[in-house]
Every structure is written in C-alpha cells, then in structure tokens.
Protein backbone atom coordinates (compact mmCIF):
# COMPACT_ATOMS: atom_id res chain seq x y z
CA UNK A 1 87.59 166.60 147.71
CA UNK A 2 89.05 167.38 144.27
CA UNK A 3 91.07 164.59 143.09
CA UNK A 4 94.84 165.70 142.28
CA UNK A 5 96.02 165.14 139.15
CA UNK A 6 98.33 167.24 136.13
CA UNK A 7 97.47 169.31 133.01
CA UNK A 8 96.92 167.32 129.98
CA UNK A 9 96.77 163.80 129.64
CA UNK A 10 94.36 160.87 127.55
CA UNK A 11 91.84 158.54 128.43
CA UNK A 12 92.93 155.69 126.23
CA UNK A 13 90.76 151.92 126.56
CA UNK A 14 92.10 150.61 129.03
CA UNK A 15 91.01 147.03 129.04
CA UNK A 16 92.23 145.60 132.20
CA UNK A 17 88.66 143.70 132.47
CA UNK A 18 90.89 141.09 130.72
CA UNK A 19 92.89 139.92 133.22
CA UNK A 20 92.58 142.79 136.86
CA UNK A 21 90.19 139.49 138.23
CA UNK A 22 92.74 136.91 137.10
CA UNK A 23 94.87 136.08 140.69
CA UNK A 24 98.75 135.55 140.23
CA UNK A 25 99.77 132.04 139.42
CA UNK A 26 103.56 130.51 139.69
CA UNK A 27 104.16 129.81 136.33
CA UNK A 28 107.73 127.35 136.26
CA UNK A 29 109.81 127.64 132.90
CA UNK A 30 110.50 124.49 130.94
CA UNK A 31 113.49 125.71 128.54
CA UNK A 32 116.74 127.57 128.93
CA UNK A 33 117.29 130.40 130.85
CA UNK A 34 118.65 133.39 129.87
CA UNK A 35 119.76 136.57 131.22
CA UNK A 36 121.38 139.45 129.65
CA UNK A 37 123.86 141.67 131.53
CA UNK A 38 122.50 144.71 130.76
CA UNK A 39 118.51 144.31 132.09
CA UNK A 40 118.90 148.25 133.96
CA UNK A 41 120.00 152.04 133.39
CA UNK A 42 123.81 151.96 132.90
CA UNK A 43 126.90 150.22 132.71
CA UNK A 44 126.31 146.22 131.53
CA UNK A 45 127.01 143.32 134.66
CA UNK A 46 130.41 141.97 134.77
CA UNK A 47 129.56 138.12 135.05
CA UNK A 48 130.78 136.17 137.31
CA UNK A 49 130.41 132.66 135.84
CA UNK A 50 132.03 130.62 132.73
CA UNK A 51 130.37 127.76 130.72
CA UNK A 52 130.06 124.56 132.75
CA UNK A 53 129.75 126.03 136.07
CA UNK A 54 127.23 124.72 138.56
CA UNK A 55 125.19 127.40 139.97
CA UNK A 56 122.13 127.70 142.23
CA UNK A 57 119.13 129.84 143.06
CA UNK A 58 119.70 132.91 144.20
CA UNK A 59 123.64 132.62 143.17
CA UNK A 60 124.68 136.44 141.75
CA UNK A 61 126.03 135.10 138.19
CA UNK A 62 127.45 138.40 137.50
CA UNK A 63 128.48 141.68 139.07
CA UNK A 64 127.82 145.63 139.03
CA UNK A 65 129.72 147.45 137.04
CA UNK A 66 130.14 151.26 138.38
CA UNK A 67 128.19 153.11 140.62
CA UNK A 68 125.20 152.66 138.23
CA UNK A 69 124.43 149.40 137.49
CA UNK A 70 123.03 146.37 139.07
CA UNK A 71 123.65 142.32 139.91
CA UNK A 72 122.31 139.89 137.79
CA UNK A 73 120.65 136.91 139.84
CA UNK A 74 119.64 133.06 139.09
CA UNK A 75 116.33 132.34 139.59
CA UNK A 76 117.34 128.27 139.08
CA UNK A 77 119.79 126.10 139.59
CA UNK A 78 121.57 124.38 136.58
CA UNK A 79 124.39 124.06 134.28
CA UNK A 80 125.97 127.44 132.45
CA UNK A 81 125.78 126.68 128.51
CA UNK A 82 127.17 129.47 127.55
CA UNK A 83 128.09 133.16 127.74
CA UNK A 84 126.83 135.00 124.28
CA UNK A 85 124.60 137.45 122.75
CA UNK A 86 121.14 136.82 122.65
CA UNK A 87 118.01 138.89 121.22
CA UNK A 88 116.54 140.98 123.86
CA UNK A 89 112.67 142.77 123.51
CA UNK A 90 114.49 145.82 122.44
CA UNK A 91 115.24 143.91 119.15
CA UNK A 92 118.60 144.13 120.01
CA UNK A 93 121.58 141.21 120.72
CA UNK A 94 122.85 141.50 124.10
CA UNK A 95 125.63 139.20 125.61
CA UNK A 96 123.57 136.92 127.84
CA UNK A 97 124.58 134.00 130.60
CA UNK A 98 122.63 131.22 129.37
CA UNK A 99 121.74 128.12 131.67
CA UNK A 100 120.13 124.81 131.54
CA UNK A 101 117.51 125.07 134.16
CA UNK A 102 117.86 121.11 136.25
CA UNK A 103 114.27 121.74 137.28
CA UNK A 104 115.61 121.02 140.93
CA UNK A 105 115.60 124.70 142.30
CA UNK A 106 118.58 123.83 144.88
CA UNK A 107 119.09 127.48 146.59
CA UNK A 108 122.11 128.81 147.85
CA UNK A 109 122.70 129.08 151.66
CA UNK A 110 120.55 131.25 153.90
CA UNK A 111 117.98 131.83 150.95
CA UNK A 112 115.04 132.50 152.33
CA UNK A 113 115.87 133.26 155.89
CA UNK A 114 113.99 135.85 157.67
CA UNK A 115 115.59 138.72 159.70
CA UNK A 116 114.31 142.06 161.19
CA UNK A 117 115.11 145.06 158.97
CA UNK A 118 114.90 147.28 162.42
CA UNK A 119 117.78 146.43 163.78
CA UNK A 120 119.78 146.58 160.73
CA UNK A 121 121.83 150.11 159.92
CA UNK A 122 120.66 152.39 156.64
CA UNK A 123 123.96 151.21 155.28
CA UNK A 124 123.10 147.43 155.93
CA UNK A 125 120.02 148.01 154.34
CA UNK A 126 121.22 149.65 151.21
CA UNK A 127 124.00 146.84 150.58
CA UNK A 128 121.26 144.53 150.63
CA UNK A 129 119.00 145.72 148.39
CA UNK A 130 122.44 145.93 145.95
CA UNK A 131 123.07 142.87 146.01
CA UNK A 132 119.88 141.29 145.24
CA UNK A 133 120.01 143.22 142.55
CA UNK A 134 116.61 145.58 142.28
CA UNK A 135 116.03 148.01 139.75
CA UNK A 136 113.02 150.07 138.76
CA UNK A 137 110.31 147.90 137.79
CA UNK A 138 107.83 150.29 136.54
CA UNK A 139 109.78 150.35 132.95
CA UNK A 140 113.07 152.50 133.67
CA UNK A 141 114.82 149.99 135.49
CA UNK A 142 117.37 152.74 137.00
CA UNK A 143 118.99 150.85 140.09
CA UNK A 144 117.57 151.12 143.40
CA UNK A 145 120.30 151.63 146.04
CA UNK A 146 121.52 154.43 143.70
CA UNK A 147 118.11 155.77 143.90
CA UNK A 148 118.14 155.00 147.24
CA UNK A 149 121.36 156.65 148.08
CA UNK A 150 120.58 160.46 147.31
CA UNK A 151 123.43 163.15 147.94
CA UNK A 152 120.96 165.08 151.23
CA UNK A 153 119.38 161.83 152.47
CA UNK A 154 117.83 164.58 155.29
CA UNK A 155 116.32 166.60 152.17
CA UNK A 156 114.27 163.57 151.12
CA UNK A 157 110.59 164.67 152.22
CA UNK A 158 108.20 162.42 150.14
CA UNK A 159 108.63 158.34 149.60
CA UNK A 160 106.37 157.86 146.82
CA UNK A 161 104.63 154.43 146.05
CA UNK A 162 103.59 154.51 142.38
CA UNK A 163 100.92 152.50 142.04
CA UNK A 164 98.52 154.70 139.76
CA UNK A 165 99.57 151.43 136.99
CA UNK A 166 97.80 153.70 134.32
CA UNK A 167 99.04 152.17 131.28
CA UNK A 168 96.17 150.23 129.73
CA UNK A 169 95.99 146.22 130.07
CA UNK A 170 98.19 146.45 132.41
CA UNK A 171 97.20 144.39 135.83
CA UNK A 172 100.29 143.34 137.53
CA UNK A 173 100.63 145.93 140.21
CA UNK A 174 96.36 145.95 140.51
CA UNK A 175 97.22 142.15 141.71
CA UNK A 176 99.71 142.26 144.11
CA UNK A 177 98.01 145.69 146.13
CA UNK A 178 95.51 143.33 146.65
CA UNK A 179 97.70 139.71 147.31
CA UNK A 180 100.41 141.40 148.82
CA UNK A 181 99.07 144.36 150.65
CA UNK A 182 101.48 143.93 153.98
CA UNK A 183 104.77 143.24 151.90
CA UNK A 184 103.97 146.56 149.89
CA UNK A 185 103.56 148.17 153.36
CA UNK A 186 106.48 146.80 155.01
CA UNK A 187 108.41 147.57 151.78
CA UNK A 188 107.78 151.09 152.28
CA UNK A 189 108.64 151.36 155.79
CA UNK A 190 112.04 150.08 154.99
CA UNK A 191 112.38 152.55 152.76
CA UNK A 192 111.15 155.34 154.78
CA UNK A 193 114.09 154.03 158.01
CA UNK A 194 116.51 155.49 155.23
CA UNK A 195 115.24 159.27 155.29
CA UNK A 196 114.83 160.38 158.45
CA UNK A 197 112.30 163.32 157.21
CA UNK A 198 110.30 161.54 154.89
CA UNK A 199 106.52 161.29 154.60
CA UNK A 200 105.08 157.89 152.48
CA UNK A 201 102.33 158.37 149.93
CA UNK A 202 100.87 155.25 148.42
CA UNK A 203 99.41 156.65 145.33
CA UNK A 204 96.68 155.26 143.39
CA UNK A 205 94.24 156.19 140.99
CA UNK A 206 90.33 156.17 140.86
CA UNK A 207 89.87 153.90 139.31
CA UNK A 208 91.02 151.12 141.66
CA UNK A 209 89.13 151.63 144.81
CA UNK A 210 89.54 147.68 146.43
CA UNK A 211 92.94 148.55 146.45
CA UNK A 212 92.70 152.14 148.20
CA UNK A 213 90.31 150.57 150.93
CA UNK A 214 92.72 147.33 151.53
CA UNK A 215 95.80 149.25 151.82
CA UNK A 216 93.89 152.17 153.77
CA UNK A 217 92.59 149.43 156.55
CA UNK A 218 95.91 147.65 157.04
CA UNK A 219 97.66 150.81 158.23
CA UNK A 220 97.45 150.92 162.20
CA UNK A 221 96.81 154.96 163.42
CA UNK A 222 100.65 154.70 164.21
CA UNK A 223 101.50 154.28 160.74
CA UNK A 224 99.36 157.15 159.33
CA UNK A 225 101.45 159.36 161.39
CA UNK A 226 104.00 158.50 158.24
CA UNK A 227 102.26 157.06 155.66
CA UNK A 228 98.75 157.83 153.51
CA UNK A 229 97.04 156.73 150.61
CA UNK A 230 96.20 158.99 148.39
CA UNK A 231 94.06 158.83 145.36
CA UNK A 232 94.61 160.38 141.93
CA UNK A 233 92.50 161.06 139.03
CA UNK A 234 92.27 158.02 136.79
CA UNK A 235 94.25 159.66 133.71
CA UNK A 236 97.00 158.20 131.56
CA UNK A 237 100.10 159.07 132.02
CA UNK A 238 99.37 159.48 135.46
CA UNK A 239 102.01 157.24 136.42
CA UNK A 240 104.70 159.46 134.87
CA UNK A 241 106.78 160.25 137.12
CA UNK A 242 107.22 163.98 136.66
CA UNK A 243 103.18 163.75 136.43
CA UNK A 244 103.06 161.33 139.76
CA UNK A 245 105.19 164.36 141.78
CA UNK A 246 103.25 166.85 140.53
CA UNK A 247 99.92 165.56 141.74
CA UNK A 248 101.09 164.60 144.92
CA UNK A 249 103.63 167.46 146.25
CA UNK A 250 102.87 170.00 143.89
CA UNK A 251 106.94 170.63 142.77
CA UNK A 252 107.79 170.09 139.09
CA UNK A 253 110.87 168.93 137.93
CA UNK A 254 112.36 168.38 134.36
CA UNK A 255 114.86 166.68 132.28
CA UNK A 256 117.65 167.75 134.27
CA UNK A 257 116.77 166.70 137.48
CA UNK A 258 116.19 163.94 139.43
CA UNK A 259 112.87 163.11 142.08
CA UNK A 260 115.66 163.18 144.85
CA UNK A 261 116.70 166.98 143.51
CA UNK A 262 112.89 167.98 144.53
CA UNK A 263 113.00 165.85 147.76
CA UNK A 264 111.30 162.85 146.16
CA UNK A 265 112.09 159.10 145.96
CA UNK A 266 109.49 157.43 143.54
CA UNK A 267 109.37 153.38 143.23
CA UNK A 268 106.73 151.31 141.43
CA UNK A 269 104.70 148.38 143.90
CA UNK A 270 106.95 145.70 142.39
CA UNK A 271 110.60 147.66 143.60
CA UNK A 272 108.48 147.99 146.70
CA UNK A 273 108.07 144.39 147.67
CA UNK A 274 111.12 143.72 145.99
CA UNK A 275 112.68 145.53 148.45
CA UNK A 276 110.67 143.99 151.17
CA UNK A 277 111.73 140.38 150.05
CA UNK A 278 115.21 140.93 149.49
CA UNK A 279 115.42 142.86 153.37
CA UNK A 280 113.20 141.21 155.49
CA UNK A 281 113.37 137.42 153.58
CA UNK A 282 116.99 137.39 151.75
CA UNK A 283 115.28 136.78 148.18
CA UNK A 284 116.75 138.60 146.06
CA UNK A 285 115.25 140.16 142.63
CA UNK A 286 114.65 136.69 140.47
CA UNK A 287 110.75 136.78 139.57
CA UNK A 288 108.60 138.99 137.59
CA UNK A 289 104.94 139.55 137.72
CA UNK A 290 103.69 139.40 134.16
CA UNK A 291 100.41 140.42 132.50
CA UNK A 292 99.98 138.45 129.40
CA UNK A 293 96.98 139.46 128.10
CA UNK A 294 94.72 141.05 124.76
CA UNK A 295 92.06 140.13 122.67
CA UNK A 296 94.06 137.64 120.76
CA UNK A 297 94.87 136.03 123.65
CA UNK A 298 93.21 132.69 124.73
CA UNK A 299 92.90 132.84 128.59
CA UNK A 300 94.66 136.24 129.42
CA UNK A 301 96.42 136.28 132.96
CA UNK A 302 99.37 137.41 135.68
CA UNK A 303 102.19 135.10 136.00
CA UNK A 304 104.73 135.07 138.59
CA UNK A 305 107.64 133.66 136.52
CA UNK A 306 111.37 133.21 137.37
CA UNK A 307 113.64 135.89 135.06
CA UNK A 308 115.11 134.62 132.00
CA UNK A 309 112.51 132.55 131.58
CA UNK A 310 111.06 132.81 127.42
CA UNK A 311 108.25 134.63 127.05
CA UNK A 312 106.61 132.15 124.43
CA UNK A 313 106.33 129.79 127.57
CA UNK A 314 104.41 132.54 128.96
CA UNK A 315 101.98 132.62 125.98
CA UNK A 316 101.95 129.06 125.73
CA UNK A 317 100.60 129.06 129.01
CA UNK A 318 98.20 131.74 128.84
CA UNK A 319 96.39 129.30 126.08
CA UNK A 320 98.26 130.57 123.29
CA UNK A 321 96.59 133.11 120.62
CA UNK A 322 93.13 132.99 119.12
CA UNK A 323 94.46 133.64 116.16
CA UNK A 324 97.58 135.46 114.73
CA UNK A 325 97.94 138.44 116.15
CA UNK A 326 98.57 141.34 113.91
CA UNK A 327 100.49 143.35 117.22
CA UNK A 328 102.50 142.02 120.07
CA UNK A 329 103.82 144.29 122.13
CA UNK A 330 106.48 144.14 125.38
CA UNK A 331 104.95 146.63 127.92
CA UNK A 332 101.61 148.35 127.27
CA UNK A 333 100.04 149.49 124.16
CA UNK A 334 101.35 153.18 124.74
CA UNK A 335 105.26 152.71 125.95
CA UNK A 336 105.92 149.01 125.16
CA UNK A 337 108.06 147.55 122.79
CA UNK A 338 106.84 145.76 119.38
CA UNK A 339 108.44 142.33 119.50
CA UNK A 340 109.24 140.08 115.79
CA UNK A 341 110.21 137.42 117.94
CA UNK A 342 108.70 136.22 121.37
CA UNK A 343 111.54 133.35 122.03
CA UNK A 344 113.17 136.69 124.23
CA UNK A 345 113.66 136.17 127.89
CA UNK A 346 111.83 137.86 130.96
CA UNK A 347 113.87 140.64 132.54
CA UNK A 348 113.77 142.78 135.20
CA UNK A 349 111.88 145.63 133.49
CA UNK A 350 109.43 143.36 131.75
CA UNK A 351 106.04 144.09 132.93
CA UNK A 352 103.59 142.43 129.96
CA UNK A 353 103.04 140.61 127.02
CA UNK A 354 100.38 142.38 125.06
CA UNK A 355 98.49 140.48 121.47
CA UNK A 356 96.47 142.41 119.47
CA UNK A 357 94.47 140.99 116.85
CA UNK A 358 94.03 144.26 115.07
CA UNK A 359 96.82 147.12 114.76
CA UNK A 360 95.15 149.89 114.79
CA UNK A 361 98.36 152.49 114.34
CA UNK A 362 99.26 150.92 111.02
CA UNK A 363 95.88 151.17 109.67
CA UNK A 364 95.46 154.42 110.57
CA UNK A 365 96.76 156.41 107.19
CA UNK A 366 99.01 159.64 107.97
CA UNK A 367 97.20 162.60 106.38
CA UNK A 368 98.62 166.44 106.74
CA UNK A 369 98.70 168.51 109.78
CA UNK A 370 95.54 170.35 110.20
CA UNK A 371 96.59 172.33 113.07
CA UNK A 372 93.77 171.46 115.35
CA UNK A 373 96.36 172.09 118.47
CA UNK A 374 94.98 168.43 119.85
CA UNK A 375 98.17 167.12 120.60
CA UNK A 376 99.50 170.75 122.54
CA UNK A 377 96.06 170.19 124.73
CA UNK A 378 96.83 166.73 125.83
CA UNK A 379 101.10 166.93 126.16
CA UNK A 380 101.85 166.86 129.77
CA UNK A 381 105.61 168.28 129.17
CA UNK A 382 102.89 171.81 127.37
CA UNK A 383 105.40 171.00 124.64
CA UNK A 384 103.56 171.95 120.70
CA UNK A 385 104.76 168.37 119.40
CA UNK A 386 103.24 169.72 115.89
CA UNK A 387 106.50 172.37 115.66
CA UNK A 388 108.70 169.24 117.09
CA UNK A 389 107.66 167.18 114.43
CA UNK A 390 108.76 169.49 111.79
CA UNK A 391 112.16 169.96 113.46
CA UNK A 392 112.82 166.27 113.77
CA UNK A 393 111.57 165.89 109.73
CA UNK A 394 114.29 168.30 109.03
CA UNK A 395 116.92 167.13 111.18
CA UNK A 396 117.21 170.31 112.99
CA UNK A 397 118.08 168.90 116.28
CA UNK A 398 119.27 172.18 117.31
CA UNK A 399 115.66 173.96 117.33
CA UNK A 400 114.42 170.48 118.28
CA UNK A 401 116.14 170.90 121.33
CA UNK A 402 115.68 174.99 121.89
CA UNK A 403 112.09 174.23 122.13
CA UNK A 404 112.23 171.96 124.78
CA UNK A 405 112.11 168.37 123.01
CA UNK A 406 114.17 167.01 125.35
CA UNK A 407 110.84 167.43 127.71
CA UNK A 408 109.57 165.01 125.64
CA UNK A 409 109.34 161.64 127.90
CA UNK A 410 107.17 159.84 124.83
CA UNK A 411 104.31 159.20 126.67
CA UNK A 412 102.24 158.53 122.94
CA UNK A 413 99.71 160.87 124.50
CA UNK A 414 100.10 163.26 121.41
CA UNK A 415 100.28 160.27 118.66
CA UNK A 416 97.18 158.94 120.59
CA UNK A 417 94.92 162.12 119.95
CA UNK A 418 95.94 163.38 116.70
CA UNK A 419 92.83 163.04 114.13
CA UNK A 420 95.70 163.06 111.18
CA UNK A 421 97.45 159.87 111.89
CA UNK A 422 100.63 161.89 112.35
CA UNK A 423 103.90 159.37 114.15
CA UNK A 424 104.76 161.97 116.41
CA UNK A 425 106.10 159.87 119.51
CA UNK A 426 108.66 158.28 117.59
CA UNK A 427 109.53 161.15 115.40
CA UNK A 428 110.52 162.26 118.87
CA UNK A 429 112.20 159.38 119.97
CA UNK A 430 114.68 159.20 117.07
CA UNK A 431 115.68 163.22 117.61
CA UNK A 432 116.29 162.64 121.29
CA UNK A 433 118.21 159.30 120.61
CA UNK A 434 120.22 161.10 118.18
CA UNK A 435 120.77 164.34 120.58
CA UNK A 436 122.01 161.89 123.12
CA UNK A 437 124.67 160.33 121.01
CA UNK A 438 126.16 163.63 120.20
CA UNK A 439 126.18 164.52 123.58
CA UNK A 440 127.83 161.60 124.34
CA UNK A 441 130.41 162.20 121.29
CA UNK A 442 131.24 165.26 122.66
C-alpha cells in the first residue's frame, strides 16, 4: 500500500544514529531553577509566589492568564530567590520565578496518586489537564485544554498522535513510543472520552518501524475499533501539522484555521503522556524529555530533566563538547533556535540541545538567484519563496502578503535546497513578524 504523505518536502541528514539507541535517563539539576511565565502561546502566567516563599513539587507557582495561557509548575521543592527577568532560548529576557532547588523533592499533597479517568466527566478531565499546566510539546506550545476545548466538540472526527518526529537529531519522541508505549495509549484514549465521534490515528513515519510494531501489538481488537497506527512516508516536514492532516484525512487547512475547524485535534507523544500523567497519576507538566546530541557532542543522549533546570547541566552531563562547537542550536537543525548562551533554562517547549562542530549555513556564501524553481518544488505551502524573497528585500509587505506569505510556516525546506545560498526562511520570518505587529497595531 502507497504510503500517505504531502507534495513537496526534503530529505535532510537526519542523524538520529546519535542518540535513537540511547534509553532515557533521569538526569537531577544541581543549580537554580528557573521558570519564565511565558513558556506557551499567549498571555504570560500571573505568579503566584513572592521571594522567600517555601514551595514544593508539583506546587502551581503561578497562574493562567486568559483563556489562552497556561500554569506554570515546580518541578522541586525550595526557597523562591527571586521574581525577575531572565534570558530565555529565544535570546530574549523574560520575567522568571527563580528558586533554590533544596535537593529534597518534598511534593505537595496527593502528588502522585492514581485515579480512573473513566469515571471522571469531560469537564473533570479538561480542568485537570489545566491545571497541570500542558501545552504543545512538539514546538508550538499552544495550551492543551484550549485545544482540547473546541467550539463543536461532536464535529471533532480525527485525534491525531504526531509522532512522525521528522526533524533531524531529534530522538525524544522515538524513545518514549518505545519506553512508554501504554501511557501514549492510555493518553489517547483520554483524549478520545472528550469527542464522542472521534477516530485516533497514531501516526508515524517509515522510518521507525520498532515503534509501529510495539504500538500496533499493544492495542487489544477492542481498541482498533477506535484507534490505528498509521504509517507515513519518512519526509521532513512531515510532522507539520497542516502536512500531518493532510496525509492522514486528506482535508487541508491554512493560516486561518485551526485542526479543530477541519475536525482535527493534533498533539505531539509528549502532550500525549503528559496528559496521561497529569489524568490518570496527578503529575502535572514538570519534566522534559531532552535530546542533547551532535557531532560535537561527547556522549550524545535523552534526558528526562525537571523544567527550569539549565541546559549547560544538560551538556555537562552529556560529557560536554569535543571541541567548541561552531553551532548550538535549541530545537533541531531546521526550526530550532541558535543559542549565545546555554546558562537558559528547560521549558515546556524545549525539545533538544543540538552542537555542531561545523556551521554549514554560514559557510555557505549567498550567490544570485538563478531561478532553478528548487525551492517552489520542495515548499509544502506551493508558495514561489523566490518572488517572497524579493518582496520581503523591498519591504513590500503588502504583495508579501497578496501572494500568500503568510502560508509560510518556515519549515527551512526552501533555504535547505537552494544551490545559491539564498536566507530565504528568515527573510520570511522577519516579513511575517512584521505583518503581525501591524495587525496587532491596528
């Protein structure tokens, strides 16, 4: 059978042989810990703490703000330093609740207990899941009881698992399909109680078969009356999620819309079990899986660390670098973040540390346009980022935006392919971020 897939796309190196066959290990942070109030789509946390309080693990430290936004958790129990802005991997200050970690990890009542997700109500469930704070892990970090909460809960058909991971290096979600196979499950079937007419697709690509046979065998017959796993063609940015719909339901959507608009709920493997552990376990979102991993790296791996803990700890523990690396990079090599500094903390939406010895994009000189049409193959938006480019070199964010750039998700694939060196990803990013502001203006 043909494997499903979209129009367009790269076949970057991926180089998960690094670190896919490297199992999860509890990594336990030494320093402060810090945690910003804005670590998800919209408006900042409120906190809920001042300097010199006592707090414990699993103690909300501050509060949603608005409809869209989302709890900020301890993941230790300490002392609260202080209350002030603090770099971030966006290379940004944000106003962060700093504590001295005690090392003693004293919890706060009922953490931990289990309880049956079946005989609690959809609205039980969502309130839950809100107050342990979950977000999006696959990058966006948009909130998940908003996401979860959808205007025609009955017009939700498809509960999507996105587990196609296709950004290279990456090996975080690889790990826990294959550690955590029945929380990712169970995860999902909470989900699904909240849509009545909902399907679940576990979606994975290719090139990960262990993982399609584990999670394939550990559904009973029962369950694959409302659940599947379905392969995709290994393909970056198959993990997109307009791409990621597409393959799997056929329906497109664009800028303007939302999965839910198309009858879709997406969540990445980590949200999943996140969801699972907050429900069925009352833990709520205070640990990241981490990749830290790339040929500069020592001993690459995937860390289960506590959030706010500093991601030089991480490298430290990962055997430090080789040598200096010329690239370091938040995220994957495609959509992650350069970092100056790695004394930043781990978030909710961090997913990897990646060191590069060599950075290839720099060398690379940027020559003329020779019109080869490469990067129009390859964009899954069928945008032309060559004409984009020249809007966004002239400022013209009006034709930028009458030819679709707002399409544009800035996957890299075009900036990846083009045989002229041309910057065309974050020619784009800089238009859109500039369209949005004046949007916002008006």
């Amino acid at each position: 059978m043909k494997l499903r897939t979209f129009q367009g796309g790269i076949h970057p190196f991926d180089g998960k042989e690094l670190s896919k066959n490297k199992p999860i290990t509890n990594l336990s942070p030494k320093g402060e810990m810090v945690f910003p109030l804005s670590q998800h789509i919209g408006a900042p946390a409120v906190t809920l703490v001042k300097p010199g309080d006592s707090v414990l693990v699993g103690q909300k430290i501050a509060e949603a703000q608005g409809f869209i936004s989302a709890c900020i958790i301890s993941s230790v129990s300490g002392i609260v330093k202080a209350i002030e802005p603090r770099l971030t991997t966006s290379g940004a200050m944000a106003e962060s609740i700093v504590i001295e970690n005690d090392n003693e990890y004293k919890k706060i009542a009922g953490f931990g207990v289990e309880r049956d997700y079946t005989k609690l109500s959809k609205d039980e469930i969502r309130t839950i899941i809100k107050n342990a704070g979950i977000v999006g892990m696959g990058g966006a970090a948009f909130p998940t009881h908003v996401k979860l909460t959808p205007k025609d809960e009955n017009g939700i058909t498809h509960v999507i698992v996105n587990a196609a991971e296709c950004e290279p290096y990456l090996t975080s979600d690889y790990r826990m399909m294959l550690e955590e196979p029945a929380n990712l499950i169970t995860g999902l079937k909470i989900i699904l109680s909240l849509f009545d007419n909902a399907k679940g697709v576990i979606a994975i690509e290719n090139n990960k078969p262990d993982c399609i046979e584990t999670l394939d065998k550990l559904l009973t017959p029962e369950d694959k009356n409302k659940i599947c796993v379905m392969p995709l063609k290994a393909k970056y940015p198959q993990g997109a999620e307009r791409n990621l719909i597409y393959a799997v339901t056929g329906k497109k959507i664009n800028s303007k819309m939302l999965p839910a608009d198309a009858g879709v709920i997406v969540n990445n493997v980590d949200t999943v079990i996140s969801v699972k552990n907050a429900v069925c376990n009352n833990i709520p979102l205070i640990r990241r899986i981490i990749t830290v991993t790339g040929d500069a790296v020592v001993n690459p791996q995937n860390f289960c660390v506590p959030t706010g803990m500093c991601y030089q700890e991480l490298i430290d523990a990962a055997g430090g670098f080789k040598s200096t690396p010329e690239k370091i990079i938040s995220g994957g090599p495609m959509m992650g973040t350069s970092l100056y500094n790695t004394n930043v903390p781990v978030t909710k939406n961090s997913s990897a540390i990646l060191a590069l010895t060599k950075d290839e994009v720099a060398e690379k000189p940027e020559t003329p346009c020779i019109r080869c049409g490469r990067c129009v193959s390859v964009c899954p938006s069928r945008l032309i980022p060559q004409r984009l480019q020249e809007y966004s070199n002239r400022f013209d964010n009006e034709a930028f935006e009458n030819n679709y750039g707002m399409e544009c998700y800035e996957c890299g694939s075009c900036t990846f392919i083009c045989p002229a060196g041309r910057k065309l990803t974050q020619s784009f990013k800089e238009t859109r971020k500039s369209i949005i502001a004046q949007r916002k203006k008006k």
